[in-house]
N, C-alpha and C. Protein backbone atom coordinates (compact mmCIF):
# COMPACT_ATOMS: atom_id res chain seq x y z
N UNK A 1 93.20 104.85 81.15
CA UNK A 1 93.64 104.08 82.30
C UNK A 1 94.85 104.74 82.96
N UNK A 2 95.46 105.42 82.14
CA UNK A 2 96.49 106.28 82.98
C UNK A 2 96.29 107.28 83.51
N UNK A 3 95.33 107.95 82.99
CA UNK A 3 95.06 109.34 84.18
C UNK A 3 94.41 108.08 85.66
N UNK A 4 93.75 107.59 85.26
CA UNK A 4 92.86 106.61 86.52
C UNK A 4 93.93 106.28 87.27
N UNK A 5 95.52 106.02 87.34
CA UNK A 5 96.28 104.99 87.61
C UNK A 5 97.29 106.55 88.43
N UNK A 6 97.26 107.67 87.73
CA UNK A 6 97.85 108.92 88.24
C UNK A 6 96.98 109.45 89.22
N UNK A 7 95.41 109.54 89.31
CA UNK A 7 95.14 109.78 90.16
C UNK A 7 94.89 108.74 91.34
N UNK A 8 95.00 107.78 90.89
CA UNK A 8 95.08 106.54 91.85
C UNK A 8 96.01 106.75 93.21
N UNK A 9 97.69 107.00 92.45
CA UNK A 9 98.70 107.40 92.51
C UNK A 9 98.62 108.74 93.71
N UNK A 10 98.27 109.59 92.91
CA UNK A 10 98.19 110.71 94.20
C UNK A 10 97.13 110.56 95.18
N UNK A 11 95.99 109.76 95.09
CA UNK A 11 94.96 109.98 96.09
C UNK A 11 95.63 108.90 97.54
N UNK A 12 96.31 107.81 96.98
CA UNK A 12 97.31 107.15 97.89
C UNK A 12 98.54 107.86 98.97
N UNK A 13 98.93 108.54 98.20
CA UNK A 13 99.96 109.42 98.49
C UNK A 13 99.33 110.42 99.85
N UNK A 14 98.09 111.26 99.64
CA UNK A 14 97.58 111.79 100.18
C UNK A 14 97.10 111.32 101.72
N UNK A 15 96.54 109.88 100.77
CA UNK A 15 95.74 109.49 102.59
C UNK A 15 97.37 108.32 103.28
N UNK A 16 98.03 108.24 102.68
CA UNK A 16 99.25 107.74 103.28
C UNK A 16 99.76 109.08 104.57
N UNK A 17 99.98 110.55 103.53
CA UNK A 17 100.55 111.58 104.21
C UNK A 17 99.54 112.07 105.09
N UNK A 18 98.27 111.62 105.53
CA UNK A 18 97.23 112.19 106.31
C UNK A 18 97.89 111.74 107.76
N UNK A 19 98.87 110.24 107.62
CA UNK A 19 98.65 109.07 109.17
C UNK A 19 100.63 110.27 109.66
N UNK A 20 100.21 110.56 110.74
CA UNK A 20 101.41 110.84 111.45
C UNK A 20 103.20 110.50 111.44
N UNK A 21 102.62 109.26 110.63
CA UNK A 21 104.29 108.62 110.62
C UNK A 21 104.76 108.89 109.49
N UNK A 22 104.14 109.12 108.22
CA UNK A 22 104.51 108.99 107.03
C UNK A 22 104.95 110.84 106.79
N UNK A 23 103.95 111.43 107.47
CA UNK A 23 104.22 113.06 107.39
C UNK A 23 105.36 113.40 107.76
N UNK A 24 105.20 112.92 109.28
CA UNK A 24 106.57 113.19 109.22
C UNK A 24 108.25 112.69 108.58
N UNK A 25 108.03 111.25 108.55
CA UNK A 25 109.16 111.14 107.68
C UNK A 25 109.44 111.66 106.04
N UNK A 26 108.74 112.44 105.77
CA UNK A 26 108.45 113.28 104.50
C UNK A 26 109.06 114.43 104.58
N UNK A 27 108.18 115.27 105.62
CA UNK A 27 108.43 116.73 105.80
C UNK A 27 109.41 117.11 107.05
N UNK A 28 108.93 115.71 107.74
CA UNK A 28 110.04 116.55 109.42
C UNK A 28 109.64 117.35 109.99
N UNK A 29 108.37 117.43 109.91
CA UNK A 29 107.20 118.30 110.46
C UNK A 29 105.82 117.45 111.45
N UNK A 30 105.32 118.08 111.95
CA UNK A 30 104.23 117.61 112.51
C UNK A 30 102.82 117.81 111.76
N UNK A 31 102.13 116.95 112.07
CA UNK A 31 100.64 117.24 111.17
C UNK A 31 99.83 117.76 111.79
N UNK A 32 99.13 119.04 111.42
CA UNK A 32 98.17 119.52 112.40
C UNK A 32 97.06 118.71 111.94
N UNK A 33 95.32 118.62 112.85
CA UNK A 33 94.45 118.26 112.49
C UNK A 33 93.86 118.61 111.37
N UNK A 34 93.81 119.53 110.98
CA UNK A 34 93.25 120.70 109.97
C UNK A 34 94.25 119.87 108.59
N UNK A 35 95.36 119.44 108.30
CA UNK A 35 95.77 118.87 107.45
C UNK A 35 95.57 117.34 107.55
N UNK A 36 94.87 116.94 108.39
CA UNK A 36 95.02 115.24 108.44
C UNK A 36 93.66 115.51 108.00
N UNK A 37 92.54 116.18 108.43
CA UNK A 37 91.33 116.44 107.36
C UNK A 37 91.75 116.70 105.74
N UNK A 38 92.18 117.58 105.50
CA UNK A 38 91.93 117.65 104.23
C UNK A 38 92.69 117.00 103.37
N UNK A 39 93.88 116.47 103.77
CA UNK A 39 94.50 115.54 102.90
C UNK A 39 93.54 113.73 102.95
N UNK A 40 92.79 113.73 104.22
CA UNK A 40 91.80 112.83 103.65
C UNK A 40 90.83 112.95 102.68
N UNK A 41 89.79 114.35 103.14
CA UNK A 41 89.38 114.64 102.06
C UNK A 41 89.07 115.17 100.96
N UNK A 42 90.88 115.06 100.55
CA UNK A 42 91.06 115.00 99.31
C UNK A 42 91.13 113.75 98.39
N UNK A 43 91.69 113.00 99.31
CA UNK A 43 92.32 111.77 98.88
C UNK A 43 91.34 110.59 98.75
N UNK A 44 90.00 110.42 99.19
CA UNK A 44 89.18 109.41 99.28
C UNK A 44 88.76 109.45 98.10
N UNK A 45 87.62 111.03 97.37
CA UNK A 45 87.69 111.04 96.27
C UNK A 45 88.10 110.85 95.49
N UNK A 46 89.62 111.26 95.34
CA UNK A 46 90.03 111.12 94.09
C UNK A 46 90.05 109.87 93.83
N UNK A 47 90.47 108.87 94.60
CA UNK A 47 90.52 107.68 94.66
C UNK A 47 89.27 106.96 94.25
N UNK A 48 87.86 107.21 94.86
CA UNK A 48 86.45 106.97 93.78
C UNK A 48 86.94 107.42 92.50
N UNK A 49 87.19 108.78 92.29
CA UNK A 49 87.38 109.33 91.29
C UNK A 49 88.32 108.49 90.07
N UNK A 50 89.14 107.86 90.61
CA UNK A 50 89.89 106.80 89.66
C UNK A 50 89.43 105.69 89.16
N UNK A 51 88.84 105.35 90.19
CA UNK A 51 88.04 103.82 89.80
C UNK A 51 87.01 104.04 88.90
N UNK A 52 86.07 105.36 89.05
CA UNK A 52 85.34 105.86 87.96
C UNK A 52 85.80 105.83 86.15
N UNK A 53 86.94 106.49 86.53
CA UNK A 53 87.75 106.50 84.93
C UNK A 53 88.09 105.27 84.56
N UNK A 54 88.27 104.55 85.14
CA UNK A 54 88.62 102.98 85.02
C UNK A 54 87.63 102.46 84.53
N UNK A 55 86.16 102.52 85.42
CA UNK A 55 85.58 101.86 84.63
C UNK A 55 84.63 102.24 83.06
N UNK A 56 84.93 103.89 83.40
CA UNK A 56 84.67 104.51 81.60
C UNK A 56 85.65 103.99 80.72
N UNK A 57 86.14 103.97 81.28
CA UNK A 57 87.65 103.54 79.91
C UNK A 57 87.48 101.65 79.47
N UNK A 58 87.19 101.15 80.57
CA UNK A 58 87.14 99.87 80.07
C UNK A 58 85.76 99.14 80.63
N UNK A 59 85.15 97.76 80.15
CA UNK A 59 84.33 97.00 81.16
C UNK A 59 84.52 96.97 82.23
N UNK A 60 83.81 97.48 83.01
CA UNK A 60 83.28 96.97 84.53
C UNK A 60 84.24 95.91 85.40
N UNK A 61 84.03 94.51 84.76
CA UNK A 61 84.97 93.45 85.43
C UNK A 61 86.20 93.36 85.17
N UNK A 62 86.94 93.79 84.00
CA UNK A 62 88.26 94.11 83.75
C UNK A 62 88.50 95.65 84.04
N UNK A 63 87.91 96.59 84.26
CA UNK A 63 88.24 97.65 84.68
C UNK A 63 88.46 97.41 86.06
N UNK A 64 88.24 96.42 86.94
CA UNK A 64 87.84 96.46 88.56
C UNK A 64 89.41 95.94 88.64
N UNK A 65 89.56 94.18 88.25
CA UNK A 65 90.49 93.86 87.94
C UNK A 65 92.03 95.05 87.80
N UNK A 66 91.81 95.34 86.62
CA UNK A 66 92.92 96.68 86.20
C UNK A 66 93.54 97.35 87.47
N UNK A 67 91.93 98.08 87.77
CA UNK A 67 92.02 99.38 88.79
C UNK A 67 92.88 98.73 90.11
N UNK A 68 92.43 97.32 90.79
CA UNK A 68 93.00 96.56 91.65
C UNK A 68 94.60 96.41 91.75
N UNK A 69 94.68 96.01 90.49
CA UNK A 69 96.14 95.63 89.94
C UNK A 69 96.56 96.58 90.49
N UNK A 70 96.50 98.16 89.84
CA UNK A 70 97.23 99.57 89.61
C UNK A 70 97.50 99.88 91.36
N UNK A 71 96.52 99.40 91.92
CA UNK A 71 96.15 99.90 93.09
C UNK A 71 97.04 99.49 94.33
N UNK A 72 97.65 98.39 94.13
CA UNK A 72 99.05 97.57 94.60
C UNK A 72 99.86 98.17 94.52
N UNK A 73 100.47 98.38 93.06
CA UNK A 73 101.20 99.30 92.17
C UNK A 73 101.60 100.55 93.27
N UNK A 74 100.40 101.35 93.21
CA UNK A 74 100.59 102.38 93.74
C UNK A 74 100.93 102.47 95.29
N UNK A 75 100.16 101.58 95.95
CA UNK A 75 100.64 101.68 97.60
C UNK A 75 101.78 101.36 97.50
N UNK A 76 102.32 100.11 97.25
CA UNK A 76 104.06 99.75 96.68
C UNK A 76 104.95 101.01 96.38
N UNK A 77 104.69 101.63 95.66
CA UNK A 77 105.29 103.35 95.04
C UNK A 77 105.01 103.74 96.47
N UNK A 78 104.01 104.29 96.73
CA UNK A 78 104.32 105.38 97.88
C UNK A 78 104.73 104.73 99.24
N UNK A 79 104.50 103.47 99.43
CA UNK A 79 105.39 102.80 100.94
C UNK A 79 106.63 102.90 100.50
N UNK A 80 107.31 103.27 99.23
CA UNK A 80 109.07 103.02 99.26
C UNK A 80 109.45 104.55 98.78
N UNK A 81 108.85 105.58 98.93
CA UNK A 81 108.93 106.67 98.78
C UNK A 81 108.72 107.83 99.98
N UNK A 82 107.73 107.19 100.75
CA UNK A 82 107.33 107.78 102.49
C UNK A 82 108.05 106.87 103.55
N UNK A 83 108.92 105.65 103.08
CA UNK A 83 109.32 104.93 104.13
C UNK A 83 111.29 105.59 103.91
C-alpha cells in the first residue's frame, strides 16, 4: 500500500504540474505544450497504476476505500507544496 500511495503521490504531482498555474509557481517558468502532454501522460497512468497495487495488496472494497483515503492525502500534499 505504500508504493500504491508513492505512486499515487507522484502521479498527482505530475498532472497538478501539467495546469499552467502550478508550473509556474514551482519553476518560474512557462509550460510548453510538449510538457503539459507528457507530464499528463505520465501521470494518468501511474495513477491507474496505483489503484492497481492497491487493489493486489488488499480486497477490492477496502482497497478502493484505502486508495480514496490516500488519494485526499495526496492532493492535500501537493496543493500545499505547488501553492
Amino acid at each position: 500500500m505504500l508504493l500504491s500511495f508513492l505512486l499515487q503521490l507522484i502521479a498527482i504531482a505530475m498532472l497538478a504540474l501539467a495546469m499552467h498555474k502550478h508550473f509556474k509557481a514551482v519553476f518560474n517558468l512557462n509550460i510548453t505544450p510538449l510538457q503539459v502532454k507528457l507530464l499528463t501522460l505520465l501521470g494518468w497512468p501511474l495513477l491507474c497504476l496505483s489503484y492497481y497495487l492497491a487493489i493486489f495488496s488488499l480486497a477490492a472494497p477496502i482497497a478502493t476505500v484505502y486508495w480514496l483515503g490516500l488519494l485526499s492525502l495526496s492532493i492535500l500534499f501537493v496543493a500545499l507544496v505547488t501553492n
